[in-house]
C-alpha atoms as a PDB file:
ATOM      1  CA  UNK A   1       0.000   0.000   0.000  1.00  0.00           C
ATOM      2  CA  UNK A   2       3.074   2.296   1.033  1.00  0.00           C
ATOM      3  CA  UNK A   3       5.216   0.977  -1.732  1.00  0.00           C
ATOM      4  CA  UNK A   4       7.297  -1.001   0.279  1.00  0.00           C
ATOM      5  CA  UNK A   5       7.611  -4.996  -0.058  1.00  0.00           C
ATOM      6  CA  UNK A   6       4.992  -7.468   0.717  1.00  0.00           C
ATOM      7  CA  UNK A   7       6.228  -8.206   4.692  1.00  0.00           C
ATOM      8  CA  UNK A   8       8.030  -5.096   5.398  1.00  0.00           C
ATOM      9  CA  UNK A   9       5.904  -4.621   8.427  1.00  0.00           C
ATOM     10  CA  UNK A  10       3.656  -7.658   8.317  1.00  0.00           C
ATOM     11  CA  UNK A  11       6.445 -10.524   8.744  1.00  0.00           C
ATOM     12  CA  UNK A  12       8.667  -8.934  11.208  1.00  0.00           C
ATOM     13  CA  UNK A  13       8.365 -10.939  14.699  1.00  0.00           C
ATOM     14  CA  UNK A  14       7.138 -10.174  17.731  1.00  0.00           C
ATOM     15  CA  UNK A  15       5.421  -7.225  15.958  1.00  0.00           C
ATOM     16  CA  UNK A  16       1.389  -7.570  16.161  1.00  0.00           C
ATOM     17  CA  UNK A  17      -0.804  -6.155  14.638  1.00  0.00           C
ATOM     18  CA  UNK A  18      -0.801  -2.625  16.815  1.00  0.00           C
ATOM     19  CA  UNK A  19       2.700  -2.215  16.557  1.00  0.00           C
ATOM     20  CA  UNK A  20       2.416  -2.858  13.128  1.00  0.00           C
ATOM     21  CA  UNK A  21       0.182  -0.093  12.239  1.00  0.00           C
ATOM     22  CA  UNK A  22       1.466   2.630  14.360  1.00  0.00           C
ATOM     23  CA  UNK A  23       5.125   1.777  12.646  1.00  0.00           C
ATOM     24  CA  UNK A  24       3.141   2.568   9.164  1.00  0.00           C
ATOM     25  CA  UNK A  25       1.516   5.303  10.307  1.00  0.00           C
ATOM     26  CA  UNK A  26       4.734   6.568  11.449  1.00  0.00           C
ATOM     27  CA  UNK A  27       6.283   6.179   8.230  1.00  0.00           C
ATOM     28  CA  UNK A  28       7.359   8.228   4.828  1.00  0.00           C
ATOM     29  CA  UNK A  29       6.288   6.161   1.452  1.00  0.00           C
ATOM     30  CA  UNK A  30       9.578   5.428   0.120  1.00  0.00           C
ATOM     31  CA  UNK A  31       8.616   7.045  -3.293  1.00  0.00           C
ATOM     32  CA  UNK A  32       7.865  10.564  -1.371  1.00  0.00           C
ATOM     33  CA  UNK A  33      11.025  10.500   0.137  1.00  0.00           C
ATOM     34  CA  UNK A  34      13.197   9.476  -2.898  1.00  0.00           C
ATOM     35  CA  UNK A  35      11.330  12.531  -4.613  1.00  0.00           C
ATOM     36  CA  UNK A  36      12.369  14.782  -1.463  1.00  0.00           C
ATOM     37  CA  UNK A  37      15.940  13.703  -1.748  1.00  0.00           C
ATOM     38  CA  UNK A  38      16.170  14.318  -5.563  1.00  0.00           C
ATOM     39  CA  UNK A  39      14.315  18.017  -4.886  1.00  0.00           C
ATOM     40  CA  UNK A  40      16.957  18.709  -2.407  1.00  0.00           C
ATOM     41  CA  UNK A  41      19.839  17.590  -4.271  1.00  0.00           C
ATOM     42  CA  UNK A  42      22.015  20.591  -5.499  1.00  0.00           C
ATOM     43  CA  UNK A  43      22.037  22.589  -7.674  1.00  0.00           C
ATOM     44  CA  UNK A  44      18.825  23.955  -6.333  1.00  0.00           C
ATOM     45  CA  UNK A  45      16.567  25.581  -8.978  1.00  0.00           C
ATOM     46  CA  UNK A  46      16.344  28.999  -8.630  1.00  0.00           C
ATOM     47  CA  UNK A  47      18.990  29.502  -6.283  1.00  0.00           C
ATOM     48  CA  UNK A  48      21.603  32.285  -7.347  1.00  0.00           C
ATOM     49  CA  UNK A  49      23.863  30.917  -5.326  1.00  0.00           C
ATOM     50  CA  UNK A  50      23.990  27.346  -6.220  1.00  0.00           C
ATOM     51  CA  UNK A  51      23.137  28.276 -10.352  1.00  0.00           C
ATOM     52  CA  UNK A  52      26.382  30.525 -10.495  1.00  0.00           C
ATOM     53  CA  UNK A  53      24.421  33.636 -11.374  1.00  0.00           C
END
């Protein structure tokens, strides 16, 4: 549902079901973050510092 691997959450032990959804509720889907990353990567658009201008 999050993008991330069937048993990610589901098949770690000693994890129930609780546990399970508070970890994915505290999560970031990995395809936001990637997309974060890749924004924040320099050279940042628009910067005049970081563009040379």
């Amino acid at each position: 549902m999050q993008g991330l691997d069937a048993g990610w959450v589901t098949a770690t032990p000693g994890l129930g079901r609780p546990a399970q959804l508070t970890a994915l509720g505290n999560g970031v889907v990995p395809q936001q973050a990637a997309r974060a990353v890749r924004l924040l990567e320099p050279p940042f658009p628009g910067c005049p510092r970081c563009s040379g201008a």
